[in-house]
Protein backbone atom coordinates (compact mmCIF):
# COMPACT_ATOMS: atom_id res chain seq x y z
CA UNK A 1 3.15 10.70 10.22
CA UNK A 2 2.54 13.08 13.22
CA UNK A 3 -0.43 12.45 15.43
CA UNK A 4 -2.93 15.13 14.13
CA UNK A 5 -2.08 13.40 10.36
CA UNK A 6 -2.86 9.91 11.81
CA UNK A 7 -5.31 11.42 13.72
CA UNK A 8 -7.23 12.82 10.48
CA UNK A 9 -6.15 9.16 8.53
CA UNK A 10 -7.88 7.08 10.63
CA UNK A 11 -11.08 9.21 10.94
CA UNK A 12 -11.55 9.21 6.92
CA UNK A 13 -11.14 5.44 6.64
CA UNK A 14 -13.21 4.95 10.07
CA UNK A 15 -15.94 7.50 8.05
CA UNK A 16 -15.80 5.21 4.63
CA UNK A 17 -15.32 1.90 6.10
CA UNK A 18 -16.88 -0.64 3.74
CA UNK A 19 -18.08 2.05 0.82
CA UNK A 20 -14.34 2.01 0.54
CA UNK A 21 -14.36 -1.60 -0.94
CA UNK A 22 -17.11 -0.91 -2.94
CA UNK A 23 -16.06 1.68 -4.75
CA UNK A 24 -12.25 0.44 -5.27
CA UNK A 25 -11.86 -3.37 -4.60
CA UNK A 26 -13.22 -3.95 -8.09
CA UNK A 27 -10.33 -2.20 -9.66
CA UNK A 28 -8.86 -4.45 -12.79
CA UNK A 29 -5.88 -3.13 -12.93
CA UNK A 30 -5.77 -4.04 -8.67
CA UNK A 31 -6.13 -7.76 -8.55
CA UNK A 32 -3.86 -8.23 -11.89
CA UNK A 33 -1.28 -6.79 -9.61
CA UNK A 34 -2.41 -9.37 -6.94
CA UNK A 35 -2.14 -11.96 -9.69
CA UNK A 36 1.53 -10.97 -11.07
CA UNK A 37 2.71 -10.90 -7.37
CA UNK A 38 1.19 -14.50 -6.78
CA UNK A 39 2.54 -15.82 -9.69
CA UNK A 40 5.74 -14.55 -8.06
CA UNK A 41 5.44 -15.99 -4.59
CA UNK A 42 6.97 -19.13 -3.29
CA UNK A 43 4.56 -20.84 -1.00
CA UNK A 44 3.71 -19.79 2.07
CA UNK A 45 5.34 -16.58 2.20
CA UNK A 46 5.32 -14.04 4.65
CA UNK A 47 3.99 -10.92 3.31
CA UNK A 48 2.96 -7.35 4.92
CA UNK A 49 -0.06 -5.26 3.43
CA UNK A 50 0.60 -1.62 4.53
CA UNK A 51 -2.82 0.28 4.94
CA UNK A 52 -4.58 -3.08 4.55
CA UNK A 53 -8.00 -1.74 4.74
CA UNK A 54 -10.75 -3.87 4.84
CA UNK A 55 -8.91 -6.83 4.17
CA UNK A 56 -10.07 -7.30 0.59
CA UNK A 57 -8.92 -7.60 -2.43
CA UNK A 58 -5.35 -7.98 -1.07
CA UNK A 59 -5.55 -9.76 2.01
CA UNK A 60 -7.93 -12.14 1.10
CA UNK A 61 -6.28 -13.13 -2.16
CA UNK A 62 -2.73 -13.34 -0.30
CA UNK A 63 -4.25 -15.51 2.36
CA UNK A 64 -6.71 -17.44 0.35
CA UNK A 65 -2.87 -18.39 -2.01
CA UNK A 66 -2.28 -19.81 1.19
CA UNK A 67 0.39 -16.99 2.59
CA UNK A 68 0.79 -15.80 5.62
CA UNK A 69 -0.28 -11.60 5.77
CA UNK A 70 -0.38 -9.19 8.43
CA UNK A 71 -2.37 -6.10 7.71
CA UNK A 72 -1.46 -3.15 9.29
CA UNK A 73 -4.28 0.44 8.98
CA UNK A 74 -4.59 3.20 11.37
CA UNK A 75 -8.02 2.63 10.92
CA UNK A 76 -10.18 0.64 13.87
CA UNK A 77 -13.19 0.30 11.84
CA UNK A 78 -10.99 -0.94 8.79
CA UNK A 79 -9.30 -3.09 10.81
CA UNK A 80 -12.33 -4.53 12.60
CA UNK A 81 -14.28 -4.91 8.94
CA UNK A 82 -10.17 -6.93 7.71
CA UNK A 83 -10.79 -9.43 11.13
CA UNK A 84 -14.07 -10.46 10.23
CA UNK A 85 -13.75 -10.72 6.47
CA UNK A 86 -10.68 -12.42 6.48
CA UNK A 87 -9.75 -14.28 9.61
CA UNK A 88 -6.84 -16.65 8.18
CA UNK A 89 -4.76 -13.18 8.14
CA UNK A 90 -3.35 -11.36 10.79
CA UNK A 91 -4.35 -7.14 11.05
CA UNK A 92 -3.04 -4.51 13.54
CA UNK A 93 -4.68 -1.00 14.14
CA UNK A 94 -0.91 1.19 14.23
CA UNK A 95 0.79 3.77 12.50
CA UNK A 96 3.86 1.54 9.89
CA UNK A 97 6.02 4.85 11.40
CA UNK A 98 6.00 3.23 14.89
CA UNK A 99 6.18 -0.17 14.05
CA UNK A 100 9.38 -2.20 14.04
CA UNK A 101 10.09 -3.77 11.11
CA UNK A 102 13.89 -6.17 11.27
CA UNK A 103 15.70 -6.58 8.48
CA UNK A 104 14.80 -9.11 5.94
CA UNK A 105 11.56 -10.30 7.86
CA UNK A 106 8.81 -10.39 4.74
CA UNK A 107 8.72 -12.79 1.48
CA UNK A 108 6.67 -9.10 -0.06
CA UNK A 109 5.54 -6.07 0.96
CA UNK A 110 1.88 -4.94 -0.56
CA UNK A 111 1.25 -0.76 -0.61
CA UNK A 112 -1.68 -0.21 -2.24
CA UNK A 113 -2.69 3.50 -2.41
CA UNK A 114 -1.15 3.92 1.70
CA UNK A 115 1.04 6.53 0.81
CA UNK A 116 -0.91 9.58 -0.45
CA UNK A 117 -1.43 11.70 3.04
CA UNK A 118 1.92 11.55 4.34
CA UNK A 119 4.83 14.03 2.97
CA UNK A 120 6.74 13.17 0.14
CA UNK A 121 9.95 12.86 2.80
CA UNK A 122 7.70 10.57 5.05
CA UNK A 123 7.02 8.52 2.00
CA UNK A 124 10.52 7.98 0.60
CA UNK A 125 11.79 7.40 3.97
CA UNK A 126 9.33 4.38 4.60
CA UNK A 127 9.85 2.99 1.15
CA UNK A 128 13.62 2.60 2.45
CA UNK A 129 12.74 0.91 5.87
CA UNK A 130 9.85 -1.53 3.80
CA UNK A 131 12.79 -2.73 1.44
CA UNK A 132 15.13 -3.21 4.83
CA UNK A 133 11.96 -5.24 5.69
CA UNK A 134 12.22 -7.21 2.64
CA UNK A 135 14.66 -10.49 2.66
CA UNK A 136 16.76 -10.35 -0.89
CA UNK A 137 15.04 -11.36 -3.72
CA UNK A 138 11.79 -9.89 -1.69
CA UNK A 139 9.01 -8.41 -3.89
CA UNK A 140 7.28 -4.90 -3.39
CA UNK A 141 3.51 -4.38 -4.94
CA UNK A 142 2.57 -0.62 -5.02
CA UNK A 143 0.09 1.81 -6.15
CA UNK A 144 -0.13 4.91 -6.42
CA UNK A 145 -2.41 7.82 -7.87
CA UNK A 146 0.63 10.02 -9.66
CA UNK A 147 0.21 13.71 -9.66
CA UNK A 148 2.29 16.36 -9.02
CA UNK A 149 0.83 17.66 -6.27
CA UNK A 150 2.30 18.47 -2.39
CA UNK A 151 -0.46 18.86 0.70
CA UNK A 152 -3.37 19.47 -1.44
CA UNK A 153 -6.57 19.79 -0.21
CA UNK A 154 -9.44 18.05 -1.94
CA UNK A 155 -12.24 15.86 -1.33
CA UNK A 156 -12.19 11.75 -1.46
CA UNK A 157 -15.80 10.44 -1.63
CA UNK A 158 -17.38 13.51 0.26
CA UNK A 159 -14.56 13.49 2.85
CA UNK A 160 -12.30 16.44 2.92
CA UNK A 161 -8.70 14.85 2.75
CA UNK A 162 -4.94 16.35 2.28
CA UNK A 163 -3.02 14.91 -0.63
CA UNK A 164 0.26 14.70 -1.34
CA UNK A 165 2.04 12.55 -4.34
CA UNK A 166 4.83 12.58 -7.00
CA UNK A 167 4.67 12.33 -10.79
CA UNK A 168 4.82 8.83 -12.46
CA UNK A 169 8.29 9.06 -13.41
CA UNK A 170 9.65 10.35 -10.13
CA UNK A 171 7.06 7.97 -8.08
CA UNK A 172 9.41 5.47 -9.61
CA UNK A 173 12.34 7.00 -9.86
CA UNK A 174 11.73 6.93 -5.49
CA UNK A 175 10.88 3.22 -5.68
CA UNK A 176 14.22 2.79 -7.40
CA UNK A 177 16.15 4.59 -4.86
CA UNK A 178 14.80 2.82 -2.23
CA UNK A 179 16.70 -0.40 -3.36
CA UNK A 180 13.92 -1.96 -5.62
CA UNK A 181 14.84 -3.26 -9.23
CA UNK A 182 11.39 -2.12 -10.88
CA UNK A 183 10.23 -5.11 -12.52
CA UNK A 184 6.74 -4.16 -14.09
CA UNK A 185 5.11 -0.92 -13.96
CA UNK A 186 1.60 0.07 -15.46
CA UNK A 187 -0.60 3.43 -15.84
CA UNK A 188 -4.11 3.82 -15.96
CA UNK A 189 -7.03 5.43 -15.30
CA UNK A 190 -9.99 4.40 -13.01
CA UNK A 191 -13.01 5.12 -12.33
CA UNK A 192 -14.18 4.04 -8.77
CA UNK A 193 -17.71 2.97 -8.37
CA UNK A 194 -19.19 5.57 -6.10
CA UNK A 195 -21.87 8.48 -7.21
CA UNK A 196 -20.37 11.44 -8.84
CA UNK A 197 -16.69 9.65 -9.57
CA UNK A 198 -14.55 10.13 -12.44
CA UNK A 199 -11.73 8.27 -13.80
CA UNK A 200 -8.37 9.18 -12.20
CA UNK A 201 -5.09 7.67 -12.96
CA UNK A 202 -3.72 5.29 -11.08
CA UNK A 203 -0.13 3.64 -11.55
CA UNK A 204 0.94 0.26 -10.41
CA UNK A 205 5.08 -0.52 -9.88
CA UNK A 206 6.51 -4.11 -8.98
CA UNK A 207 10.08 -4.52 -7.85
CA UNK A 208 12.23 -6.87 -5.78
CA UNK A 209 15.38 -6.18 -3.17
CA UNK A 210 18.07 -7.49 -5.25
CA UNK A 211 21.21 -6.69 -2.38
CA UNK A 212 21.05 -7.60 1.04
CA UNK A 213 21.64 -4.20 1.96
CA UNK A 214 19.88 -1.52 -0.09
CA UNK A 215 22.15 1.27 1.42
CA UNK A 216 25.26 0.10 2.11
CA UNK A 217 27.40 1.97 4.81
CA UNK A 218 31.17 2.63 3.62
């Protein structure tokens, strides 16, 4: 993302903090991802939550399975709220554009609704670098809310936010080109606990890095 999008990131999760939490970390469909990705885990793994948030559900339940996470949010007040609720994982307040991430250097890779204010280009190009990330036989978690819709303006729990996000099937269809082997996938709607919410459909893929190289060079 550019500055002024991190910019306006940060200051919507700063603005929500923990009513963030509230209103989502109760989501069903959300920690049976968590469970089908711990069932999937070999101990101790190494594992990277992009847009981590306040730390919980995902961070918490990856570090209380005794992994080892690092959290990364552009958010300081998320990532202050992720230190103190869950201190056996590691967080960092940075933009995933700017950081480095070596080849094969996570167990999994969590993204969890991170995705939806950066272009659809910005999005496919860091679901290839996050599969680089992953070692072979890694495992990707991600969710998504799947609409059709391209730098949309709208408002997220009385915060004025731009959206952009692909259709189920080609939300997947990107996963797949990334270098993932889509394992499980599952659509739903939610309704987040907040006043004046409806349900909204949310989508949940699972896949694992099956080559060493996703995009082999000839």
């Amino acid at each position: 993302m550019d500055d002024e999008q991190t910019h306006r990131a940060a200051a919507v999760f700063d603005a929500l903090g923990a009513d963030y939490e509230r209103a989502f970390g109760g989501s069903p469909a959300h920690h049976d991802s968590l469970r089908r990705l711990l069932d999937d885990l070999a101990p101790g793994s190494r594992v990277l939550d992009v847009g981590s948030g306040t730390g919980r559900p995902t961070a918490a339940a990856l570090a209380a399975a005794g992994h080892r996470v690092l959290g990364v949010d552009v958010s300081p007040v998320m990532v202050a709220l992720a230190r103190r609720q869950v201190p056996e994982a590691e967080f960092q307040q940075a933009d995933i554009h700017d950081m480095p991430l070596p080849e094969a250097s996570f167990d999994a890779v969590c993204v969890y609704f991170s995705l939806l204010q950066m272009s659809r280009a910005e999005q496919s190009a860091l679901l290839h670098r996050l599969v680089r990330a992953l070692r072979p036989g890694g495992l990707c978690a991600l969710a998504t809310v799947p609409l059709d819709v391209e730098d949309v303006q709208g408002v997220f729990m009385g915060r004025d936010v731009r959206v952009t996000s692909f259709a189920a099937e080609d939300f997947t269809a990107a996963v797949r080109e990334a270098g993932l082997t889509v394992t499980h996938q599952e659509g739903l709607l939610f309704t987040p606990a907040h006043p004046g919410a409806g349900p909204e459909p949310h989508l949940f893929v699972h896949g694992r890095r099956e080559r060493s190289d996703p995009h082999p060079t000839a």
